[in-house]
C-alpha atoms as a PDB file:
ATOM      1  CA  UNK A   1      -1.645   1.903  21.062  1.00  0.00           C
ATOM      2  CA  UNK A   2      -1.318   5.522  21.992  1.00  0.00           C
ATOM      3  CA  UNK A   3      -4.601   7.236  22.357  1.00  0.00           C
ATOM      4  CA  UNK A   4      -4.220   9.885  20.183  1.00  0.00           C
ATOM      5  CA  UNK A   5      -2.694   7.251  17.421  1.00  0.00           C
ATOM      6  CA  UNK A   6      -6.332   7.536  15.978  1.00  0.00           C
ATOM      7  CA  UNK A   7      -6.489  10.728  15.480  1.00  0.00           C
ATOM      8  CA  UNK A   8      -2.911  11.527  13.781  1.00  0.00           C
ATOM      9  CA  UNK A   9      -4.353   8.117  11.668  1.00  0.00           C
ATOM     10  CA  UNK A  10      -7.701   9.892  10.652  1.00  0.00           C
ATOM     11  CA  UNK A  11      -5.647  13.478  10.281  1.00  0.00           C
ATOM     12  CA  UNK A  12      -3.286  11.616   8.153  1.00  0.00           C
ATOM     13  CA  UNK A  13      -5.859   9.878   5.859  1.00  0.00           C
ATOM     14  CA  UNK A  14      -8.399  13.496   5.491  1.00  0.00           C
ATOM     15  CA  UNK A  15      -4.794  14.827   4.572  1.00  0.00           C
ATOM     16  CA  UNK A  16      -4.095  12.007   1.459  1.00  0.00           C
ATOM     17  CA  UNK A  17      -7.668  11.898   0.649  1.00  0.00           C
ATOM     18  CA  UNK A  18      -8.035  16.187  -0.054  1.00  0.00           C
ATOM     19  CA  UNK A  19      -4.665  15.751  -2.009  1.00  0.00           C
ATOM     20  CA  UNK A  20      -5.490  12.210  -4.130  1.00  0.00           C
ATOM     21  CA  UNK A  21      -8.832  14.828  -5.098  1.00  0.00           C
ATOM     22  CA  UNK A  22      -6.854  17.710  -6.108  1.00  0.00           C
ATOM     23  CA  UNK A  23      -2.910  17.115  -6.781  1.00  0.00           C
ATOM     24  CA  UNK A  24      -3.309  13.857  -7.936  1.00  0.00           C
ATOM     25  CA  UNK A  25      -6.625  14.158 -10.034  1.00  0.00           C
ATOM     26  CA  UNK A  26      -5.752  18.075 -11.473  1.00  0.00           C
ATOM     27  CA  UNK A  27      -4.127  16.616 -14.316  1.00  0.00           C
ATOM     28  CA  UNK A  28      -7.045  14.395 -16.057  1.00  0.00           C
ATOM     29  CA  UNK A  29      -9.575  17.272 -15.363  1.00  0.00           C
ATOM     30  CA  UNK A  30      -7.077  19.406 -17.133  1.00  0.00           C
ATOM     31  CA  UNK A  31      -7.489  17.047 -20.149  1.00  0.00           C
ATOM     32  CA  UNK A  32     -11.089  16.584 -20.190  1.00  0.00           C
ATOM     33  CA  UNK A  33     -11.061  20.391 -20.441  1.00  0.00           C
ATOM     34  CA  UNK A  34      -9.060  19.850 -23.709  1.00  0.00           C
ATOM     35  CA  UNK A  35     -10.964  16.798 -25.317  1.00  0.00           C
ATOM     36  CA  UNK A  36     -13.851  15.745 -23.292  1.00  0.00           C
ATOM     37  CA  UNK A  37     -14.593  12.428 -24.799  1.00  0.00           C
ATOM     38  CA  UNK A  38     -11.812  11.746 -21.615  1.00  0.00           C
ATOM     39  CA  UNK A  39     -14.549  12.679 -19.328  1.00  0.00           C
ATOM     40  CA  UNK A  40     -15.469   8.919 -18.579  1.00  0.00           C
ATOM     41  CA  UNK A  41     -12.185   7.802 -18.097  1.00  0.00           C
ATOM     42  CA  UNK A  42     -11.353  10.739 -16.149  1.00  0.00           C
ATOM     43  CA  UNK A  43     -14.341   9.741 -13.858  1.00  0.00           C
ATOM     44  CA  UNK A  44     -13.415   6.236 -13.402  1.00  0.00           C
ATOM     45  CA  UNK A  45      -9.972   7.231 -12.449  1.00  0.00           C
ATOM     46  CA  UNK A  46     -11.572   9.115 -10.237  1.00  0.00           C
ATOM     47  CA  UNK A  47     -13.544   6.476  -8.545  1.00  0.00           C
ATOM     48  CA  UNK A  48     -11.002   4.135  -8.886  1.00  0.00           C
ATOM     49  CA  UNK A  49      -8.745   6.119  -6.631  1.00  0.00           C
ATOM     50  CA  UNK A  50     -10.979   8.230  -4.318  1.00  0.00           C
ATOM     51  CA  UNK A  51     -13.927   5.678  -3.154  1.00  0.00           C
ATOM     52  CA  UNK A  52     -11.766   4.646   0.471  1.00  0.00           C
ATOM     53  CA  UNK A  53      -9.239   3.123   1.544  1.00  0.00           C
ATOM     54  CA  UNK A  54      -7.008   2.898   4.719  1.00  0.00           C
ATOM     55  CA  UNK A  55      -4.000   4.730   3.588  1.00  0.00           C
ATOM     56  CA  UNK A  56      -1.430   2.855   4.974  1.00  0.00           C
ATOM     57  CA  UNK A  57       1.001   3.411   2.524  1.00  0.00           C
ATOM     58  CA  UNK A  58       0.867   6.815   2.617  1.00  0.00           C
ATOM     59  CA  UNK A  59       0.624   7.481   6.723  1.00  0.00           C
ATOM     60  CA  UNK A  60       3.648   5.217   6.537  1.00  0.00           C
ATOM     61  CA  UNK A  61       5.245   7.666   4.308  1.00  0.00           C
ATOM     62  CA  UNK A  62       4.700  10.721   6.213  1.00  0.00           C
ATOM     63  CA  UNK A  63       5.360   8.976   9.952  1.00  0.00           C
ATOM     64  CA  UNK A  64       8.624   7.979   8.414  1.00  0.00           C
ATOM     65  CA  UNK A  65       9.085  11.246   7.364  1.00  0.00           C
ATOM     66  CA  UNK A  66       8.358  12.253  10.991  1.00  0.00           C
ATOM     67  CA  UNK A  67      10.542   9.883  12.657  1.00  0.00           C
ATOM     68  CA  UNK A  68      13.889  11.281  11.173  1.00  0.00           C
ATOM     69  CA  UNK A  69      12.417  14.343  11.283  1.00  0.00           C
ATOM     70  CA  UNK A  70       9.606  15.428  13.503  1.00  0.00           C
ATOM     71  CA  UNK A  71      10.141  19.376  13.122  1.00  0.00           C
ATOM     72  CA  UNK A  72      10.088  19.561   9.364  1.00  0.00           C
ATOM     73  CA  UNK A  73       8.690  20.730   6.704  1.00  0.00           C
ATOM     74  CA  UNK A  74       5.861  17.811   5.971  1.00  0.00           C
ATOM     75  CA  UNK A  75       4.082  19.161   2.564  1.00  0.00           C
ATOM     76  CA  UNK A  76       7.233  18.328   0.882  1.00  0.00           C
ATOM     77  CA  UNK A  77       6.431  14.866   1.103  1.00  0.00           C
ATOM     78  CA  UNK A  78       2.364  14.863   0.004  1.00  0.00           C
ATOM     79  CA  UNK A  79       3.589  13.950  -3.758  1.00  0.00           C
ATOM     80  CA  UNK A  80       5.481  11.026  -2.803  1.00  0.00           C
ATOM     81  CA  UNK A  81       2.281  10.164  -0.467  1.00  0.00           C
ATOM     82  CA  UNK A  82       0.138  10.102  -2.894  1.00  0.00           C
ATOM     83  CA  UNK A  83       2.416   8.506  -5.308  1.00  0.00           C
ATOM     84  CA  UNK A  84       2.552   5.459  -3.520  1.00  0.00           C
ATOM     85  CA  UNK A  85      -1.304   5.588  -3.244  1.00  0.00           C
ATOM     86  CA  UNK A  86      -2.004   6.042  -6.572  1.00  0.00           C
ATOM     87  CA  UNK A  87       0.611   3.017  -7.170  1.00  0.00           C
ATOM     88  CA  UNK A  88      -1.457   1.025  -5.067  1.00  0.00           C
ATOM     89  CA  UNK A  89      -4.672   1.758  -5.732  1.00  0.00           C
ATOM     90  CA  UNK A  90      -3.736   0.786  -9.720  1.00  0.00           C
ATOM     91  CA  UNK A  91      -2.681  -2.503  -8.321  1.00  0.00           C
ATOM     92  CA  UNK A  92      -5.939  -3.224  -6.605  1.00  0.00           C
ATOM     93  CA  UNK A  93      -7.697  -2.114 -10.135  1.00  0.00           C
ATOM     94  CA  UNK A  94      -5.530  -4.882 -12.060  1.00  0.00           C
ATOM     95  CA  UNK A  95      -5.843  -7.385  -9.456  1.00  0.00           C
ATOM     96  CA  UNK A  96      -9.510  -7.296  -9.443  1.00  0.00           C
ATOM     97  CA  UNK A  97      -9.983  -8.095 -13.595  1.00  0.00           C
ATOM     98  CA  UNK A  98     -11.340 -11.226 -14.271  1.00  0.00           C
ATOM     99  CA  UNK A  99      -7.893 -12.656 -15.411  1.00  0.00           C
ATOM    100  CA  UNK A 100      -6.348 -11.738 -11.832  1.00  0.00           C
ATOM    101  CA  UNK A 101      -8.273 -12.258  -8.677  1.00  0.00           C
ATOM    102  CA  UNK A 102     -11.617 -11.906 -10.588  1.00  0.00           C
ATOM    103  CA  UNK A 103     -13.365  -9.883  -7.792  1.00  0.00           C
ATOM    104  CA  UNK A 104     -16.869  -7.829  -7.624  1.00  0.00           C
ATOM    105  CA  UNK A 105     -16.224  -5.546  -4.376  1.00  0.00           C
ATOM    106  CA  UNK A 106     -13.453  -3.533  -3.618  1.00  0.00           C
ATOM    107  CA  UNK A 107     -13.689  -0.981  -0.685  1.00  0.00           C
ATOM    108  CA  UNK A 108     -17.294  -1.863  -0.479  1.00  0.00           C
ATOM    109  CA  UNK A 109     -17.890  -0.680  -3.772  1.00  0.00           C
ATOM    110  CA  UNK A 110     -17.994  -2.333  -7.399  1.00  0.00           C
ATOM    111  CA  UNK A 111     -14.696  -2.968  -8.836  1.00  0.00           C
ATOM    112  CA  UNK A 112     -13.436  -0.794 -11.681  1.00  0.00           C
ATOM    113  CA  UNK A 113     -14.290  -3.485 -14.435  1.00  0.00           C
ATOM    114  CA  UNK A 114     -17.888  -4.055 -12.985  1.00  0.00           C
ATOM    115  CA  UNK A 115     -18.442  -0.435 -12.865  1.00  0.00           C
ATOM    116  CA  UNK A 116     -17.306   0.732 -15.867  1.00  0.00           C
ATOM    117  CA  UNK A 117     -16.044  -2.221 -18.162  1.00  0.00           C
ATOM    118  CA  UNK A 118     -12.758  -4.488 -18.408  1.00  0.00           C
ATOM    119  CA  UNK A 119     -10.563  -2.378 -20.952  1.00  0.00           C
ATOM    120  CA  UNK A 120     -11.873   1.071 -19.053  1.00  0.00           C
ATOM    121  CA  UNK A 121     -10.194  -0.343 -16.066  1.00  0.00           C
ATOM    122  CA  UNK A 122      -6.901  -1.866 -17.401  1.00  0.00           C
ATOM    123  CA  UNK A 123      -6.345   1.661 -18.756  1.00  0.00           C
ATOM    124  CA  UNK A 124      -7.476   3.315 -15.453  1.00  0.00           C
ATOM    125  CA  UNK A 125      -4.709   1.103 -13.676  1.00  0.00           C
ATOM    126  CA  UNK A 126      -1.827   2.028 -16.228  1.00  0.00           C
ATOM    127  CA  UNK A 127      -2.620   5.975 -15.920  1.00  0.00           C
ATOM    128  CA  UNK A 128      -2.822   5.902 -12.395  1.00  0.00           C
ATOM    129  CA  UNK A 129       0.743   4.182 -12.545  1.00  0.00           C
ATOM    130  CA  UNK A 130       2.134   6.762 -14.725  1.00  0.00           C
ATOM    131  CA  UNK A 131       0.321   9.645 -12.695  1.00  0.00           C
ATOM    132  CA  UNK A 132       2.658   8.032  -9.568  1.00  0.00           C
ATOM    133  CA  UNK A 133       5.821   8.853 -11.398  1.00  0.00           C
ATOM    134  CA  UNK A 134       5.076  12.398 -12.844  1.00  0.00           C
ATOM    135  CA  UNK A 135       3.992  13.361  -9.319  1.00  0.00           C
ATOM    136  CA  UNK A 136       7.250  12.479  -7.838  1.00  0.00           C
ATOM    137  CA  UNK A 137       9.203  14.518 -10.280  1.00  0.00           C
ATOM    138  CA  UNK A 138       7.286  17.361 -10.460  1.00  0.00           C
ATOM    139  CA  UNK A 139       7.962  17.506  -6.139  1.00  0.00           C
ATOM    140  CA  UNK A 140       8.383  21.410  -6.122  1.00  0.00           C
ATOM    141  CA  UNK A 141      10.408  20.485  -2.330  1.00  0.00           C
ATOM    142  CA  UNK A 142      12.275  17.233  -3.157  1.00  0.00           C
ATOM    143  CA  UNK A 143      16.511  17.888  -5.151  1.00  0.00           C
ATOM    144  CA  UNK A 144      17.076  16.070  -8.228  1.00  0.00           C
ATOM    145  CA  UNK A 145      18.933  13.656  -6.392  1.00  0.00           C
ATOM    146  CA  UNK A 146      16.193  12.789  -3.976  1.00  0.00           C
ATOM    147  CA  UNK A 147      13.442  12.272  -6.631  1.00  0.00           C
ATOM    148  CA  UNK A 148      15.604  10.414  -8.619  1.00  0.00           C
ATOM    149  CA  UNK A 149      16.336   7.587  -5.848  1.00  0.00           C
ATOM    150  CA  UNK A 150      12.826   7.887  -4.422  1.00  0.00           C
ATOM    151  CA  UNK A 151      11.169   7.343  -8.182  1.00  0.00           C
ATOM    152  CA  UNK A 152      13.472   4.087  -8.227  1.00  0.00           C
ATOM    153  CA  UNK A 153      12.878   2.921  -5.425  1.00  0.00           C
ATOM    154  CA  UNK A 154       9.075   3.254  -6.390  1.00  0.00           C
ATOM    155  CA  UNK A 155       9.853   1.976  -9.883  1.00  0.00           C
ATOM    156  CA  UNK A 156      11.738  -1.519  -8.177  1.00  0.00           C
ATOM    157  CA  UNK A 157       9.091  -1.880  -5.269  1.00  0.00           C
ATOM    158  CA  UNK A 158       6.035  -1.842  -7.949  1.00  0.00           C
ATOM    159  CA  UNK A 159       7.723  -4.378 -10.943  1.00  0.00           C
ATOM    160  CA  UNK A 160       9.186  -7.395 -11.344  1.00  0.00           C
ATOM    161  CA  UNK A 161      11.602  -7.266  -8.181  1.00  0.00           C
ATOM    162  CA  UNK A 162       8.671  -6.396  -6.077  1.00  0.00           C
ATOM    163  CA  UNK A 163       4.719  -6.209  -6.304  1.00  0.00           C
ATOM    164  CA  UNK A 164       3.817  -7.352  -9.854  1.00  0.00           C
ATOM    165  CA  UNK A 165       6.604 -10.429  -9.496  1.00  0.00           C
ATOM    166  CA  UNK A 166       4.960 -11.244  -6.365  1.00  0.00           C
ATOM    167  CA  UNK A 167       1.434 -11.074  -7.751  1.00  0.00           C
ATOM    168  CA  UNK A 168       2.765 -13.359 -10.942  1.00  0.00           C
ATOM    169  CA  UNK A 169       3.848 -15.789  -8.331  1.00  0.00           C
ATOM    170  CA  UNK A 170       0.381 -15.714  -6.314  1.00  0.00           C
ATOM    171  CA  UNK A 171      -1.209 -16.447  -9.711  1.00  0.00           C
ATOM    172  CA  UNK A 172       1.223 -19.328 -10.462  1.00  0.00           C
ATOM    173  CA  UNK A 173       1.090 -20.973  -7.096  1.00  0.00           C
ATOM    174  CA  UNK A 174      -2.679 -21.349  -7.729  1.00  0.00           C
ATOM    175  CA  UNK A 175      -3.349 -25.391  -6.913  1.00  0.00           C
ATOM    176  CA  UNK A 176       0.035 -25.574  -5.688  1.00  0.00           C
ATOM    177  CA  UNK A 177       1.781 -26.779  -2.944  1.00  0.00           C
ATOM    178  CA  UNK A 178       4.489 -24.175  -1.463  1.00  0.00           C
ATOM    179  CA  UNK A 179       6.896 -24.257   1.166  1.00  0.00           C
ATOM    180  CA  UNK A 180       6.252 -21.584   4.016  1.00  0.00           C
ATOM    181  CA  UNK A 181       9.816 -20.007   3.078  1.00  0.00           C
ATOM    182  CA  UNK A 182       8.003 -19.418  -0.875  1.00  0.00           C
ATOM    183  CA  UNK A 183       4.908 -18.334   0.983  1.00  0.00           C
ATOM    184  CA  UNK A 184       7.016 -15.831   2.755  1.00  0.00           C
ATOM    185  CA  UNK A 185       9.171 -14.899  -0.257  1.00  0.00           C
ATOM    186  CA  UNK A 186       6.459 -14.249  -2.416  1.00  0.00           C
ATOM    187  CA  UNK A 187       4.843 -12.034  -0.186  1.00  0.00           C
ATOM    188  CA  UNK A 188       7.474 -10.549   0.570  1.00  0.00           C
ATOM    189  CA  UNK A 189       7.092  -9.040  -3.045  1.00  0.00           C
ATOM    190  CA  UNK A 190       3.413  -9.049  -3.658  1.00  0.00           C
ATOM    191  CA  UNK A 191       2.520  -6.910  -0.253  1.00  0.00           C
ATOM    192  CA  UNK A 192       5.986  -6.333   1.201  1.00  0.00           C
ATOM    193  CA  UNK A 193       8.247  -4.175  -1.151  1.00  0.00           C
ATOM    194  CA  UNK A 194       5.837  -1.402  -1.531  1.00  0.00           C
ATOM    195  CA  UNK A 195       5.703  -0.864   2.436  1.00  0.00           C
ATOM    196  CA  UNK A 196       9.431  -1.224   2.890  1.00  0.00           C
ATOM    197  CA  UNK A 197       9.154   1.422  -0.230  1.00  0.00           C
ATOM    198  CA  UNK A 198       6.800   3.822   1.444  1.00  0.00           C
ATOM    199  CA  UNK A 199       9.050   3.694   4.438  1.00  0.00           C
ATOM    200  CA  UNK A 200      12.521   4.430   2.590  1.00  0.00           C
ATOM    201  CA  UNK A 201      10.944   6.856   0.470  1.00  0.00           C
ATOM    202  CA  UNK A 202       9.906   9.150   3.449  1.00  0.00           C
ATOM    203  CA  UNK A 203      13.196   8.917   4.852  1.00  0.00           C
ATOM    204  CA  UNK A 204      14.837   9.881   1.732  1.00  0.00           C
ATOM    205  CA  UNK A 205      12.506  12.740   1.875  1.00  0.00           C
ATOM    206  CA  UNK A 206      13.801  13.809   5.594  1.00  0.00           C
ATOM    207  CA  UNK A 207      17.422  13.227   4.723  1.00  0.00           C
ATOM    208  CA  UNK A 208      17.761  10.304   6.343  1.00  0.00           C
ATOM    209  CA  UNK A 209      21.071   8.251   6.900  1.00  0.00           C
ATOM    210  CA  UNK A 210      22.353   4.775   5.720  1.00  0.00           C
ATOM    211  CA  UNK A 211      21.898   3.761   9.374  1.00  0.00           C
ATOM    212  CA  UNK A 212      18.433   4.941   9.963  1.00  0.00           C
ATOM    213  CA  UNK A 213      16.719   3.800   6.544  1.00  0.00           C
ATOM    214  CA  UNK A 214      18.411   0.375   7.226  1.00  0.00           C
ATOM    215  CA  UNK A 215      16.526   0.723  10.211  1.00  0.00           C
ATOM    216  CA  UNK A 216      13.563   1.780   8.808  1.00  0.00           C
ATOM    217  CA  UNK A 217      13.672  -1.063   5.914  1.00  0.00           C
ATOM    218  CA  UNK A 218      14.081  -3.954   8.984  1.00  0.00           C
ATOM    219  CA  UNK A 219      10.957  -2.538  10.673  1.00  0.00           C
ATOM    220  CA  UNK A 220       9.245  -2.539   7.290  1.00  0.00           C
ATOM    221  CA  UNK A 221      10.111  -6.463   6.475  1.00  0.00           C
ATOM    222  CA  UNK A 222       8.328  -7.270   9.819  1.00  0.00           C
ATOM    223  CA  UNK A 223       5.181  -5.217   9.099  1.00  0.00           C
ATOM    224  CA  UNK A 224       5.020  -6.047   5.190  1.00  0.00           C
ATOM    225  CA  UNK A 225       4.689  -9.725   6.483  1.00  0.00           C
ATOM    226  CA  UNK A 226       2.572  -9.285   9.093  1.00  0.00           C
ATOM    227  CA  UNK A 227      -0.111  -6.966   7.234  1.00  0.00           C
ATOM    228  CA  UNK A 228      -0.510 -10.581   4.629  1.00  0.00           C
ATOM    229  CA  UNK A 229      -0.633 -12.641   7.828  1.00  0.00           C
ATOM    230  CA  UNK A 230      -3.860 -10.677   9.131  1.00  0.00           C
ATOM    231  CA  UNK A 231      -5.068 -10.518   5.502  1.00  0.00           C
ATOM    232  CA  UNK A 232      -5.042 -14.092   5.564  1.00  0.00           C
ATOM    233  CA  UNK A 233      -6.644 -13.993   8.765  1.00  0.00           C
ATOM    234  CA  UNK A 234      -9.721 -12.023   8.037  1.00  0.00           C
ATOM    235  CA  UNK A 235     -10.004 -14.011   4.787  1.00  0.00           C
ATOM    236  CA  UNK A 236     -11.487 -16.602   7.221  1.00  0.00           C
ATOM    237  CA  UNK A 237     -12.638 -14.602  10.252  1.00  0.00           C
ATOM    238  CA  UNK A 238     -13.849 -11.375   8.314  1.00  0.00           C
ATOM    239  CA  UNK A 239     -17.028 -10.590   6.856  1.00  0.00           C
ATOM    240  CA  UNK A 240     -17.608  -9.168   3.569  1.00  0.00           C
ATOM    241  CA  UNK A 241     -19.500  -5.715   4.692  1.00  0.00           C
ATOM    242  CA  UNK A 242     -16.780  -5.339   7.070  1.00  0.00           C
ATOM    243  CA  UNK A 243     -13.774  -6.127   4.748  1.00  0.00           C
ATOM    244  CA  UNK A 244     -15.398  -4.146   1.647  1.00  0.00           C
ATOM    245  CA  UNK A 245     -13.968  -7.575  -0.529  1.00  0.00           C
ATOM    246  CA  UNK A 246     -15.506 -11.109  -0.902  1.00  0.00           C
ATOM    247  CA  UNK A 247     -14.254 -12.597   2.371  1.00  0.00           C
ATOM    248  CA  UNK A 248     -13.031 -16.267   1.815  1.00  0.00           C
ATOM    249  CA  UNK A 249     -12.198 -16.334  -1.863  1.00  0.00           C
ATOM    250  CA  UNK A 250      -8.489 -17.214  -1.364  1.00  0.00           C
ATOM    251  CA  UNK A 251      -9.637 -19.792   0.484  1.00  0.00           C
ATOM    252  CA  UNK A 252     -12.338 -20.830  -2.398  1.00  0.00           C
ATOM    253  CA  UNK A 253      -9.500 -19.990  -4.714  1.00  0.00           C
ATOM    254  CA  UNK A 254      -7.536 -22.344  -2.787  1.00  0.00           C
ATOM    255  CA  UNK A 255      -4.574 -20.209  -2.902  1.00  0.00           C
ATOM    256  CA  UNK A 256      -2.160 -20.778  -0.511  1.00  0.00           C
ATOM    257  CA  UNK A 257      -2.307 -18.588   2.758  1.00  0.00           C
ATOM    258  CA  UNK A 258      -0.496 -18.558   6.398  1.00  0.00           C
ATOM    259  CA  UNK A 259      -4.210 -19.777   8.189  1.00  0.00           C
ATOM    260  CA  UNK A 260      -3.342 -23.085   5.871  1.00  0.00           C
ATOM    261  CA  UNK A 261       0.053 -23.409   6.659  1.00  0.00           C
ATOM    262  CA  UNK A 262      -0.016 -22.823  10.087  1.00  0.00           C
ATOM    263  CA  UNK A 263      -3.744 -23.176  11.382  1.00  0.00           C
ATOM    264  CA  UNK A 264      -6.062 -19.978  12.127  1.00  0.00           C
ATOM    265  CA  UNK A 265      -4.140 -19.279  16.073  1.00  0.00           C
ATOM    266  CA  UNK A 266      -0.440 -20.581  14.474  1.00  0.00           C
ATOM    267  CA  UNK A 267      -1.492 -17.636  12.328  1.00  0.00           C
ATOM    268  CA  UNK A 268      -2.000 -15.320  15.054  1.00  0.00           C
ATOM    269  CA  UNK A 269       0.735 -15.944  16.808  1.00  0.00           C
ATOM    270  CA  UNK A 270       3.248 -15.253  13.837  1.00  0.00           C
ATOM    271  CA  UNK A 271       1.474 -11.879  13.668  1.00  0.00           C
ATOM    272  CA  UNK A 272       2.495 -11.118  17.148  1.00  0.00           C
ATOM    273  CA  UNK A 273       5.959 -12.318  16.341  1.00  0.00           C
ATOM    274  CA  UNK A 274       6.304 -10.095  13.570  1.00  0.00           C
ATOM    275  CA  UNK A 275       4.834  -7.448  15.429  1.00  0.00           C
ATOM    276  CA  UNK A 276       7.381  -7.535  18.030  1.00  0.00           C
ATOM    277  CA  UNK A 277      10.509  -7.777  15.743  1.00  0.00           C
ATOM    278  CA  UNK A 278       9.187  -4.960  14.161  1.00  0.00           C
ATOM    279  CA  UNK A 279       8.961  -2.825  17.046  1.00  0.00           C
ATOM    280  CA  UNK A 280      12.126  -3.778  18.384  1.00  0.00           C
ATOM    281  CA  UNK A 281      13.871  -2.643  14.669  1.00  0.00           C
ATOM    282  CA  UNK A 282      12.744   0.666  16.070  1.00  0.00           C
ATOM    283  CA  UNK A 283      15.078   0.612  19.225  1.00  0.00           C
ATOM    284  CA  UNK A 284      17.049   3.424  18.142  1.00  0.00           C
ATOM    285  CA  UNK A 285      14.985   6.192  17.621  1.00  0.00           C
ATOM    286  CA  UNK A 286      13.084   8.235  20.163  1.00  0.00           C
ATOM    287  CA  UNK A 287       9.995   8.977  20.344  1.00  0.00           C
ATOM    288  CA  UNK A 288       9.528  10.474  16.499  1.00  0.00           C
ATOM    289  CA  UNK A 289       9.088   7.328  15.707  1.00  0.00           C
ATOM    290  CA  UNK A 290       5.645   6.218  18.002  1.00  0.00           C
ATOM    291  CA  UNK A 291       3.564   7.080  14.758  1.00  0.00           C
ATOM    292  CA  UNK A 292       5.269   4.373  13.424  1.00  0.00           C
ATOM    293  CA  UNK A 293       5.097   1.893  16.327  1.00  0.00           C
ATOM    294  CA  UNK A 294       1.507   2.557  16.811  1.00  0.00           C
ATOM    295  CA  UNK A 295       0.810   1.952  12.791  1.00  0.00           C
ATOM    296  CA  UNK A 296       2.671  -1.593  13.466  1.00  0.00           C
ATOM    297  CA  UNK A 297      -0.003  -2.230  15.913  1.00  0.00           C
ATOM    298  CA  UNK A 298      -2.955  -0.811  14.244  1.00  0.00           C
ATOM    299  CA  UNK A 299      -1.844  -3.520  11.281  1.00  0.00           C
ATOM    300  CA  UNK A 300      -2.076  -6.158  13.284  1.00  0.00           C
ATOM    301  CA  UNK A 301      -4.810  -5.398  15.394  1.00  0.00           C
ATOM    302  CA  UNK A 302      -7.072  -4.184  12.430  1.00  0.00           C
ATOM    303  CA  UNK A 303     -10.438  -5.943  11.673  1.00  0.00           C
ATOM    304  CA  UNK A 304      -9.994  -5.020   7.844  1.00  0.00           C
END
């Protein structure tokens, strides 16, 4: 990994973090100044969005951006950034509730539910979704025709073709026996299609061509995989303080995982693998695109 990798990361992260507080947030303070019996809701959206987090999403957003290209113009892409955040952090707020996952910790932190209550946090989830969308068109430096494919790919990656059809699957598979191929598959939705979204989205953004955000969506595949292969990783070799979840309830859960499939180092070794196709999908660019190739590493090499 490049040695100054970390610090572009951290940069990156400050960067999403100061927006999420400001763009993201103006528009619920805004109504609490209007009718303040939104002030709790306000707060837990709020916490909900603003208490961590690695960012990936959103660094993968703005290194994409980079790698097509590396002398523009980068706040026009900090809505879609945090769009895709706030998309993702309103899945991790539904997937918590005690008819999902049924989790206490998130980020370290009480989850949204235990916090606050259950129907505070269902309703935190869908505004933070809608939030997503409004952001993207209201991009002061995006054309109609660029928020208009980037809000569906965002739309596709986050429903039924993508992270909530995967997360219905996870649900269903519960106690069941899959084949790796519906392992794959369903991850492929669940954790995949919202990277391979972040990814196409900051191309769009750049102006990229057919060529390069086929390129980009290949590299994508590989790391959309591989981040639920070290997921199910740390599940067993992580701890909860350092993870910031309950470590080993998809095990408890029995849910199926690629450490069951393929054994704990069968595991690790198909993280590597994944790792190294997705580099290689990166062949044809130059060097605009380490950010990217050091973010592929830093997902596989991550302790949480």
């Amino acid at each position: 990994m490049n040695k100054a990798f970390p610090g572009y990361m951290g940069s990156r992260r400050d960067q999403v973090n100061e927006l999420l507080r400001s763009a993201a947030l103006d528009k619920p303070a805004s109504l609490v100044a209007a009718r303040p019996e939104l002030d709790r809701m306000a707060t837990a959206c709020s916490y909900a969005l603003t208490n961590g987090g690695k960012r990936v999403r959103a660094i993968l957003v703005y290194a994409a951006y980079d790698a097509i290209d590396p002398a523009g113009a980068a706040p026009g892409i900090d809505p879609v950034a945090c769009a895709i955040e706030l998309i993702h952090s309103y899945s991790l707020v539904h997937d918590d509730l005690p008819a999902m996952d049924d989790d206490d910790l998130r980020r370290g932190q009480p989850t949204v539910h235990k916090a606050y209550d259950e129907a505070t946090a269902i309703l935190v989830g869908d505004g933070l979704q809608a939030r997503a969308f409004e952001l993207v068109a209201d991009a002061p430096d995006l054309s109609a025709g660029q928020k208009v494919r980037i809000i569906k790919l965002l739309a596709e990656a986050s429903g039924l073709q993508g992270m909530v059809g995967g997360q219905y699957i996870d649900i269903a598979s519960i106690g069941k026996d899959l084949t790796l191929p519906q392992l794959q598959a369903m991850h492929a939705l669940k954790t995949g299609a919202l990277i391979r979204a972040a990814l196409a989205m900051g191309g769009i953004a750049a102006g990229a061509t057919d060529e390069q955000l086929a390129a980009l969506d290949d590299y994508g595949r590989h790391i959309g995989l591989a981040f639920q292969v070290v997921d199910d990783i740390l599940d067993v070799e992580g701890d909860t303080a350092t993870l910031g979840k309950t470590q080993g309830k998809d095990g408890e859960a029995n849910k199926p995982t690629y450490v069951k499939f393929m054994g704990l180092d069968g595991a690790k070794a198909e993280a590597r693998r994944l790792l190294g196709n997705a580099l290689a999908a990166l062949d044809s660019f130059g060097e605009s695109a380490d950010h990217l190739r050091d973010l592929a590493r830093y997902i596989v090499e991550r302790d949480r």
